[in-house]
Protein backbone atom coordinates (compact mmCIF):
# COMPACT_ATOMS: atom_id res chain seq x y z
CA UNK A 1 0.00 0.00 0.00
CA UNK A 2 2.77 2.47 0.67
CA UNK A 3 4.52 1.74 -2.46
CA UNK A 4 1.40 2.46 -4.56
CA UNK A 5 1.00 5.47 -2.68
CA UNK A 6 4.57 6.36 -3.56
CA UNK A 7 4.07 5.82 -7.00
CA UNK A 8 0.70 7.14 -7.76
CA UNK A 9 2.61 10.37 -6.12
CA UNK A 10 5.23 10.18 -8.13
CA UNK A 11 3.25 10.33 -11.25
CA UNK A 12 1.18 13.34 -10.35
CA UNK A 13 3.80 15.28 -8.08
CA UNK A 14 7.18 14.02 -8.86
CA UNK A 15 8.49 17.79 -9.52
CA UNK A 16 11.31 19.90 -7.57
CA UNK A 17 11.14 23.44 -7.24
CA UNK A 18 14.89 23.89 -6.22
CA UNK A 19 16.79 26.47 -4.58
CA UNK A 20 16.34 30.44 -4.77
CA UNK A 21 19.15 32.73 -5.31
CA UNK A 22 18.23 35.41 -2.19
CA UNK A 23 16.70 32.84 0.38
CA UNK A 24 16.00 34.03 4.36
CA UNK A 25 15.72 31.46 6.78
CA UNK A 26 12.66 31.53 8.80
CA UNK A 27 12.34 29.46 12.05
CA UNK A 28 9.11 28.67 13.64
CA UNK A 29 7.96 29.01 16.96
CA UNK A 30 11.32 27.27 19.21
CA UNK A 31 9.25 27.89 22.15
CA UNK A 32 10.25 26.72 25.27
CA UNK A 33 6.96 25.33 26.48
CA UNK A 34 8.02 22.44 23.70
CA UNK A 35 10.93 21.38 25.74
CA UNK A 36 9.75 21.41 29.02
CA UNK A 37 8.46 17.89 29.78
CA UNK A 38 6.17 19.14 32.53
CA UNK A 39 4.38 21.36 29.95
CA UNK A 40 1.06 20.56 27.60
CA UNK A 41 3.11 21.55 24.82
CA UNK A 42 6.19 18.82 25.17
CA UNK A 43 7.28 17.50 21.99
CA UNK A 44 11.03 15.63 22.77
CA UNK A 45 12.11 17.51 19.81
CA UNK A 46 15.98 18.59 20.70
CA UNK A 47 17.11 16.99 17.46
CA UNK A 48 14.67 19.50 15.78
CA UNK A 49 16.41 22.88 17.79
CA UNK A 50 20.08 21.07 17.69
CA UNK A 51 19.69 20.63 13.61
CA UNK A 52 17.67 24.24 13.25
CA UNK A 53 20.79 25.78 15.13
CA UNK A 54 23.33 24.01 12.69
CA UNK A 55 20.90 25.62 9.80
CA UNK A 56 20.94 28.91 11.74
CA UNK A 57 24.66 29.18 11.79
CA UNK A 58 25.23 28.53 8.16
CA UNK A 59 22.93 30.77 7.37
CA UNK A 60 24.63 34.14 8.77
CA UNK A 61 27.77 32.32 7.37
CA UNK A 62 26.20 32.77 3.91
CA UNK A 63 25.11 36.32 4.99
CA UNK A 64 21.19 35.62 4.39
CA UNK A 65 18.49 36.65 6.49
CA UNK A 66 17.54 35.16 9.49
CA UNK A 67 13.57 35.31 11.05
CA UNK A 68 12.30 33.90 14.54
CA UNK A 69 8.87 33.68 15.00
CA UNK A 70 6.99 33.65 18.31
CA UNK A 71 3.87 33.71 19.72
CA UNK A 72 2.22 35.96 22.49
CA UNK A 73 -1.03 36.61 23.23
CA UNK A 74 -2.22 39.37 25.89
CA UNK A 75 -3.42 37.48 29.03
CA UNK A 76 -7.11 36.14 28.39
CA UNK A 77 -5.77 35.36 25.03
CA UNK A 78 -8.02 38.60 23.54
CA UNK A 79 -6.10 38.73 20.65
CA UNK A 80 -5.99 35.02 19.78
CA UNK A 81 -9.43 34.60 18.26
CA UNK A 82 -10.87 31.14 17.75
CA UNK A 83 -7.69 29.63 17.18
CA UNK A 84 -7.01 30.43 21.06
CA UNK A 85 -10.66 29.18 21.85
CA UNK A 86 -9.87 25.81 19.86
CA UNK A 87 -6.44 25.22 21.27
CA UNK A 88 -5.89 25.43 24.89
CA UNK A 89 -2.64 25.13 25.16
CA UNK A 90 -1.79 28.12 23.39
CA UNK A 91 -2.18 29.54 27.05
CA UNK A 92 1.11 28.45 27.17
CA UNK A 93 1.87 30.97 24.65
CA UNK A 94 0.50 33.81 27.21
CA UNK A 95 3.02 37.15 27.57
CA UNK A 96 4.80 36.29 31.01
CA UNK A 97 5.04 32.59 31.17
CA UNK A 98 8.42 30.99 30.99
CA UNK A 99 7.08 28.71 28.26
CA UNK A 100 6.53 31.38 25.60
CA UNK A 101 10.30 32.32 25.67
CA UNK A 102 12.88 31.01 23.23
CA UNK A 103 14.26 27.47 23.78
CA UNK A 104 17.08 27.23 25.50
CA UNK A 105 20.09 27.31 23.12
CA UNK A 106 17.97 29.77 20.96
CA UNK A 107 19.20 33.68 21.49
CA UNK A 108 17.90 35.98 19.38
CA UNK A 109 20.96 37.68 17.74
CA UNK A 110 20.89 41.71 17.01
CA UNK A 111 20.81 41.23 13.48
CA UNK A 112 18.11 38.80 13.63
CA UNK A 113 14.10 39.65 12.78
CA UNK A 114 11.42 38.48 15.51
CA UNK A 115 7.76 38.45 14.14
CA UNK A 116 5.16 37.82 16.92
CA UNK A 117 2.34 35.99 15.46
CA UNK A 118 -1.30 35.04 17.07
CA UNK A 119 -2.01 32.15 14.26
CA UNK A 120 -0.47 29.01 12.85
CA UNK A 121 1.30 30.63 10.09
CA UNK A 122 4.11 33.10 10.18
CA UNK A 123 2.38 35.11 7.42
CA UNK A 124 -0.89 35.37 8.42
CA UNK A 125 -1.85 39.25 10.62
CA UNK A 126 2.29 39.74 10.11
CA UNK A 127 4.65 41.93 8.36
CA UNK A 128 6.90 38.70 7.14
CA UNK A 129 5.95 38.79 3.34
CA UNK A 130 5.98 42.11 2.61
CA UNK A 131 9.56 42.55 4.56
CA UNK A 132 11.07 39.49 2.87
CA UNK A 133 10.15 41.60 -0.59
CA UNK A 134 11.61 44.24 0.80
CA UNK A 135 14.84 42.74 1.65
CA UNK A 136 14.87 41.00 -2.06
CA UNK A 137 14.15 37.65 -0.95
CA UNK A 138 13.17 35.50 -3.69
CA UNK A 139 12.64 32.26 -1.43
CA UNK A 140 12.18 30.94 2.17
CA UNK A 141 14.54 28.18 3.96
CA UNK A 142 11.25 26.67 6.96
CA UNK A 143 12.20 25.14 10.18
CA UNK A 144 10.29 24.48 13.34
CA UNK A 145 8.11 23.46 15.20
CA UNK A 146 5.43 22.03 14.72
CA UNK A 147 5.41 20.09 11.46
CA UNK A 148 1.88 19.63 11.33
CA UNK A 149 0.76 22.99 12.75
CA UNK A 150 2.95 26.47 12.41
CA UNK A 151 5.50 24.67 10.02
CA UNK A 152 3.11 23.21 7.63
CA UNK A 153 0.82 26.90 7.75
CA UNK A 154 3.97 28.77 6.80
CA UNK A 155 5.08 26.87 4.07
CA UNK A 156 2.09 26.66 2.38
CA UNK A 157 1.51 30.72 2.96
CA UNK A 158 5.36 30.75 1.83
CA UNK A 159 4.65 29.01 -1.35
CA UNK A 160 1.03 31.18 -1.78
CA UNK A 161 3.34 34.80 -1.68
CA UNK A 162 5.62 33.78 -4.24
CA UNK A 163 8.43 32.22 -2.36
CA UNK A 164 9.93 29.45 -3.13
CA UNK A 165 9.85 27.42 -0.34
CA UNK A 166 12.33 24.52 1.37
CA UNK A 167 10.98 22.40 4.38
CA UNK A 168 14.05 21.18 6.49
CA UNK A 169 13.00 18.00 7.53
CA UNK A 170 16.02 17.29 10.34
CA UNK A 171 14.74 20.81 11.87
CA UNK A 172 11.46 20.05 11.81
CA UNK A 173 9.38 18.26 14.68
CA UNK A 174 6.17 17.04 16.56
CA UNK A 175 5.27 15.15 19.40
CA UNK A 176 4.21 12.27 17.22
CA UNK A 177 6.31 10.74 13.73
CA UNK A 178 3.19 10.01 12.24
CA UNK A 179 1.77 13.41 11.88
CA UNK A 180 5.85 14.57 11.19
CA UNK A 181 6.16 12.46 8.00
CA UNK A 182 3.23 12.83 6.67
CA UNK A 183 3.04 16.60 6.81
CA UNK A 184 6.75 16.41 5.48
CA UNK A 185 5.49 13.77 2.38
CA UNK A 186 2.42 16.42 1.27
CA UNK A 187 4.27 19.58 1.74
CA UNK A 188 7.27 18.15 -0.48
CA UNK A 189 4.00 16.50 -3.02
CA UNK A 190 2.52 20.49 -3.24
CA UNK A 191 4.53 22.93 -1.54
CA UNK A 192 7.92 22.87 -1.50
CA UNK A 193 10.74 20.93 -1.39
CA UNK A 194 11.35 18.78 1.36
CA UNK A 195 15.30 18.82 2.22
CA UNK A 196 17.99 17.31 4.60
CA UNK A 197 19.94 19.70 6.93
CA UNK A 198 23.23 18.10 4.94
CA UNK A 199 21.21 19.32 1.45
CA UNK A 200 20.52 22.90 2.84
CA UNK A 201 23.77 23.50 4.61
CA UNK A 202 25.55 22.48 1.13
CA UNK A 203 23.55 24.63 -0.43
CA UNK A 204 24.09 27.63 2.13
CA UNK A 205 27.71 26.79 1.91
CA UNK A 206 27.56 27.47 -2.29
CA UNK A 207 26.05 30.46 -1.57
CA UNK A 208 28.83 31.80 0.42
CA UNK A 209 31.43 30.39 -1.57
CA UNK A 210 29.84 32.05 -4.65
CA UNK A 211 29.02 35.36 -3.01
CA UNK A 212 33.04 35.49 -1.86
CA UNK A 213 33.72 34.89 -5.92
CA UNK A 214 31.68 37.35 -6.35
């Protein structure tokens, strides 16, 4: 059954979009609250954050943007809409509690970007698209957290303003595999392209080499 699956895939999605030539990396939601196992939110996901870093430092090795995302909502969660009403452990996400703050290991640099979001996707009620244009950025490196959720809302908003759009599978996670991989198989089907950390970091590392050339 898989192997049809494969194949019938194959026939009607087998296409890659490849690589941009001004890519940003954008980096979903690292929140804390994901890494604390006495929190709703725990996901065992430090491969994810430990791969995402690795990403991160090639990146401003290459000289290309960098974007963290976060969410906050005011206490009550106001400002959070149904999606707040629907998921209660965005609560978690409330301005104040230790779980809303970066992972450990996760510093926002000075010459980073921080969008604070209230939805799934990093585009959606933000400033992200139109600042990526601004910046020149013809396409958008995704890692995060979580595959199925913020990561999987992102790309496909990614891929709907123009982008194109790599998914990082190594720093990408959830609290289950099966939801992981199969978000991973239909974003890479419709979406984007579905990459290693080895893939991107090659890449990232071409970039830099050819920008020195340059």
């Amino acid at each position: 059954m898989t192997q049809d699956l494969d194949d019938n895939y194959k026939i009607a999605y087998d296409n890659k979009a490849g690589f941009g030539t001004s890519p940003a990396l954008v980096m979903v939601d690292f929140a804390q609250g994901y890494f604390d196992p006495d929190c709703v939110l725990y996901a065992g996901v430090d491969d994810a954050l430990a791969s995402a870093l690795r990403v991160r430092e090639a990146a401003h090795e290459a000289g290309i943007p960098v974007i963290l995302t976060e969410v906050s909502y005011q206490k009550g969660g106001r400002d959070g809409g149904r999606f707040f009403e629907k998921a209660k452990p965005l609560s978690c996400f409330v301005k104040g509690e230790k779980t809303a703050e970066f992972a450990e290991g996760l510093v926002p640099r000075d010459d980073e970007i921080i969008v604070t979001k209230q939805y799934p996707s990093a585009f959606f009620g933000t400033s992200l698209a139109s600042t990526l244009t601004a910046m020149g950025v013809d396409s958008v490196i995704l890692t995060g957290l979580t595959t199925s959720g913020c990561v999987r809302a992102s790309c496909v908003d990614s891929m709907s303003h123009g982008f194109t759009t790599s998914v990082v599978a190594d720093a990408c996670g959830d609290r289950h595999p099966a939801p992981h991989e199969a978000n991973l198989f239909d974003m890479n089907a419709k979406y984007a392209d579905v990459v290693s950390e080895a893939e991107i970091i090659a890449y990232l590392h071409a970039l830099k080499t050819g920008q020195s050339r340059g």
